[in-house]
C-alpha atoms as a PDB file:
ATOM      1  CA  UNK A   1     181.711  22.219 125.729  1.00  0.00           C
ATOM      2  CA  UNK A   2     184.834  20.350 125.251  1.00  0.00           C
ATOM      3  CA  UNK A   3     184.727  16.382 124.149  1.00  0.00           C
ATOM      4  CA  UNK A   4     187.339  13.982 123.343  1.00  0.00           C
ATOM      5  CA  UNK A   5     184.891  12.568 120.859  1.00  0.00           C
ATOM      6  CA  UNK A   6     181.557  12.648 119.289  1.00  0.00           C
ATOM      7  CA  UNK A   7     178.647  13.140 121.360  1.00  0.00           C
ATOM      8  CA  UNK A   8     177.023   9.908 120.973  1.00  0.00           C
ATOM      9  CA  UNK A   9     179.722   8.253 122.490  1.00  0.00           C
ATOM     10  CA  UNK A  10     180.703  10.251 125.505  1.00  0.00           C
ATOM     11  CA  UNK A  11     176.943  10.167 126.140  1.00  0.00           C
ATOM     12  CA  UNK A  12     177.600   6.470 126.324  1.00  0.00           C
ATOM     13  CA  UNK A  13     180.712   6.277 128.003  1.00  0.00           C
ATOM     14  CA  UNK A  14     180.649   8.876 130.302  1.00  0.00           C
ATOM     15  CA  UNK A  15     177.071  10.174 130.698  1.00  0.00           C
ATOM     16  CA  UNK A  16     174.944   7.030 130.667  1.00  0.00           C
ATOM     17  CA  UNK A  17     177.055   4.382 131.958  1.00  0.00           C
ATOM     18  CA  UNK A  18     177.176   6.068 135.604  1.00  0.00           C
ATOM     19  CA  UNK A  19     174.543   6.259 138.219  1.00  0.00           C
ATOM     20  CA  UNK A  20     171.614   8.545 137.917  1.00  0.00           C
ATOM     21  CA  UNK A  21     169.288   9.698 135.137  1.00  0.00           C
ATOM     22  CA  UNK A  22     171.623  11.773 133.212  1.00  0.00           C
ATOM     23  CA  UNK A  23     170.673  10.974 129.634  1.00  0.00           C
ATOM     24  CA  UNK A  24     168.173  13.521 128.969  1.00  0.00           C
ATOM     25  CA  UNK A  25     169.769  16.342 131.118  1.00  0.00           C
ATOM     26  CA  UNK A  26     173.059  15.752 128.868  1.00  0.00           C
ATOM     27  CA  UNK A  27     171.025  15.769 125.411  1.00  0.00           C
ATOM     28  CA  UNK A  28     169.164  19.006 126.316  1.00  0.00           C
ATOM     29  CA  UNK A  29     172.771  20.800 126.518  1.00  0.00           C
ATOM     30  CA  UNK A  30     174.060  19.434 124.120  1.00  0.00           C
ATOM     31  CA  UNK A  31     171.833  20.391 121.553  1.00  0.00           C
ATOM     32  CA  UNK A  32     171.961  23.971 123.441  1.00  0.00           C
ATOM     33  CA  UNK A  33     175.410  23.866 122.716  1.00  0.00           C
ATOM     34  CA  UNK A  34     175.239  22.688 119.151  1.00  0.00           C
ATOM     35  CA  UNK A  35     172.994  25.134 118.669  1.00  0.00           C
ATOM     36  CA  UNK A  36     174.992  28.398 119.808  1.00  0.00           C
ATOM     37  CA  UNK A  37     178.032  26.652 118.013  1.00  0.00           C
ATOM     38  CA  UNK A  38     179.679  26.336 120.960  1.00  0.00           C
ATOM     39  CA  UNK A  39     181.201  22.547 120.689  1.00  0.00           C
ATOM     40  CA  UNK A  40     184.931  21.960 120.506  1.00  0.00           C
ATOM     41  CA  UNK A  41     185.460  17.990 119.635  1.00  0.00           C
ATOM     42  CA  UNK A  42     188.790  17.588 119.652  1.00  0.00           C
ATOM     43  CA  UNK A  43     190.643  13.516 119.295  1.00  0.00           C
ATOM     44  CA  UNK A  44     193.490  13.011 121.847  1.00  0.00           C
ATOM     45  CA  UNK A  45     196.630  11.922 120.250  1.00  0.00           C
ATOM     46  CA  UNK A  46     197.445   8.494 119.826  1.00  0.00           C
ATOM     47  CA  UNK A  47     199.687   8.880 123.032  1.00  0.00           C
ATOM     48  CA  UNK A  48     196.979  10.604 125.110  1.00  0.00           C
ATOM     49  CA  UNK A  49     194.150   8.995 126.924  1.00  0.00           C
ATOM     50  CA  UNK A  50     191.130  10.817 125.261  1.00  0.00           C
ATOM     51  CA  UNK A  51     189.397  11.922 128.754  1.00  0.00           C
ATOM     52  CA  UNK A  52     192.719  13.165 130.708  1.00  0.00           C
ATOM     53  CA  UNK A  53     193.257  15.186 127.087  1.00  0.00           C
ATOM     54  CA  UNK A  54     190.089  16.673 127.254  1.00  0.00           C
ATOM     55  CA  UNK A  55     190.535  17.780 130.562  1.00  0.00           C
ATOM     56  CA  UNK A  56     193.692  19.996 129.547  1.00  0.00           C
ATOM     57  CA  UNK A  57     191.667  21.186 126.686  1.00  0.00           C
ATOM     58  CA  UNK A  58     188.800  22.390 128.976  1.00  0.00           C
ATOM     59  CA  UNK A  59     191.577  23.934 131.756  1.00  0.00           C
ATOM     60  CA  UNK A  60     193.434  25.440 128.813  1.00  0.00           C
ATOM     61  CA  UNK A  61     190.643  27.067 127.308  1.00  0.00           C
ATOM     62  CA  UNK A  62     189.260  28.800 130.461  1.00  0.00           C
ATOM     63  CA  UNK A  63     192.467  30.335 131.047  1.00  0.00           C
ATOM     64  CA  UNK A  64     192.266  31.526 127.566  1.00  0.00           C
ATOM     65  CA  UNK A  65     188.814  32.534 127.930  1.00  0.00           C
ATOM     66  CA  UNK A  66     189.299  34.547 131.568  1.00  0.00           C
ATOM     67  CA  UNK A  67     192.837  36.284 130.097  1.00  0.00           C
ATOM     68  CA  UNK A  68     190.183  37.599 127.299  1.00  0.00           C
ATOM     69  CA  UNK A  69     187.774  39.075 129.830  1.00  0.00           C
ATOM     70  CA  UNK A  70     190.915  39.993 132.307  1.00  0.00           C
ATOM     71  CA  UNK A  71     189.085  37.378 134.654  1.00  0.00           C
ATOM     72  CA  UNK A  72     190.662  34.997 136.879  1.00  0.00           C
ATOM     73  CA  UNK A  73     189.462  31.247 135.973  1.00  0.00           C
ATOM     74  CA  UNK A  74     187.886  28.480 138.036  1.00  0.00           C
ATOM     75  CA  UNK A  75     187.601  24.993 138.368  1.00  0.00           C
ATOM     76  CA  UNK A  76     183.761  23.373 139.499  1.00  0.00           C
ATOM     77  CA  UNK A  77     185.197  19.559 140.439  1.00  0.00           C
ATOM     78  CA  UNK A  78     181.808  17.514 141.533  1.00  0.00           C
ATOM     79  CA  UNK A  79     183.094  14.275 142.953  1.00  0.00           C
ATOM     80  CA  UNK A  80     183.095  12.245 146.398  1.00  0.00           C
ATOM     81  CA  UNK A  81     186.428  14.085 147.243  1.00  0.00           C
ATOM     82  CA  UNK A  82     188.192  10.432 147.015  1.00  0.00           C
ATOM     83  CA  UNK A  83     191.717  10.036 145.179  1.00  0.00           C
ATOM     84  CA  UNK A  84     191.195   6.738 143.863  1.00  0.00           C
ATOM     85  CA  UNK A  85     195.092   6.761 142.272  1.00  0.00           C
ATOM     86  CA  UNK A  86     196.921   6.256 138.975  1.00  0.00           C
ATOM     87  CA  UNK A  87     193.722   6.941 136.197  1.00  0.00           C
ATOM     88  CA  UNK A  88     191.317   9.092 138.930  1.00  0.00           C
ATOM     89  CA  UNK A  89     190.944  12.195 135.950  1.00  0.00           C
ATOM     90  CA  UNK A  90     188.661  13.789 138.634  1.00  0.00           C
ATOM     91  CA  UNK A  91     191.349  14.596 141.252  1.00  0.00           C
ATOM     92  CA  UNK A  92     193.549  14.430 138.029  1.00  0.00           C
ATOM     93  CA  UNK A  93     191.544  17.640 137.013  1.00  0.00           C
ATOM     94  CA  UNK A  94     191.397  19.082 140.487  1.00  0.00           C
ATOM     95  CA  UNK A  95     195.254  18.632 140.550  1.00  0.00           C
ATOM     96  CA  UNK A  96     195.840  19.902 137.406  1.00  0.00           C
ATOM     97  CA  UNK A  97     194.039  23.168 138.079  1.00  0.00           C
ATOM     98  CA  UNK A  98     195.790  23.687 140.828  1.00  0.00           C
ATOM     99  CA  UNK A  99     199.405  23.891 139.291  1.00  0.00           C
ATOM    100  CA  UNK A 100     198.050  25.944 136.736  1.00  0.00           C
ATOM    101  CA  UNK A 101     196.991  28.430 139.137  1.00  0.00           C
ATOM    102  CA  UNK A 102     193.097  28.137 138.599  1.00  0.00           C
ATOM    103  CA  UNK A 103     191.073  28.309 141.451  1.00  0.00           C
ATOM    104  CA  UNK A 104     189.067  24.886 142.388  1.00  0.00           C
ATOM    105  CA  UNK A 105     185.840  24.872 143.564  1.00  0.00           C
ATOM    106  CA  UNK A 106     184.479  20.911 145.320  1.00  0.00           C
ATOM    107  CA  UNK A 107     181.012  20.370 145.005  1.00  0.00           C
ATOM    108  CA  UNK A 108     180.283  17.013 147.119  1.00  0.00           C
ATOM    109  CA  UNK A 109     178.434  14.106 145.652  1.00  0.00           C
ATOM    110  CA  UNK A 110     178.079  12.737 149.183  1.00  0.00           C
ATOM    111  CA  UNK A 111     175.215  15.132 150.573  1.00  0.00           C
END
């Protein structure tokens, strides 16, 4: 698991704050997580938004991970499939993945 920041707040600004009863789901891993000592936290440079940083951080590291295993990596994006422009860091991600040769995976919110 990759954050920009602690877990406390990305619970609260990106678990929490959207729709559905994620709260618990999100603890649960986390502490999973904690617990196998599997938690990169890593701050975005002052030039960086934090969650568009993370996001190379997380495609970065399964390419690292996959060229380890001699594995090809892949990219689960759940969203509505929507580009909603300039600051969307879900088809950000999507498009990201993409040019770096990872294969992308949509899983539809809309079903």
């Amino acid at each position: 698991m990759i954050l920009p920041f602690d877990g406390a707040r990305f619970r609260d600004t990106s678990v929490t704050d959207r729709p559905g009863d994620w709260g618990e789901l999100y603890d649960r891993t986390l502490r999973q997580v904690i617990r196998i000592g599997d938690v990169i936290t890593e701050s975005a440079p002052p030039d960086r938004e934090p969650y568009a940083f993370a996001n190379d951080r997380i495609l970065d590291e399964a390419v690292r991970i996959a060229a380890i295993y001699g594995e090809h990596p892949s990219a689960v994006v759940v969203w509505d499939g929507e580009d909603y422009g300039d600051g969307d860091l879900t088809a950000s991600f999507a498009a990201i993945a993409t040019a770096k040769g990872i294969d992308v995976v949509h899983v539809s919110t809309l079903e």
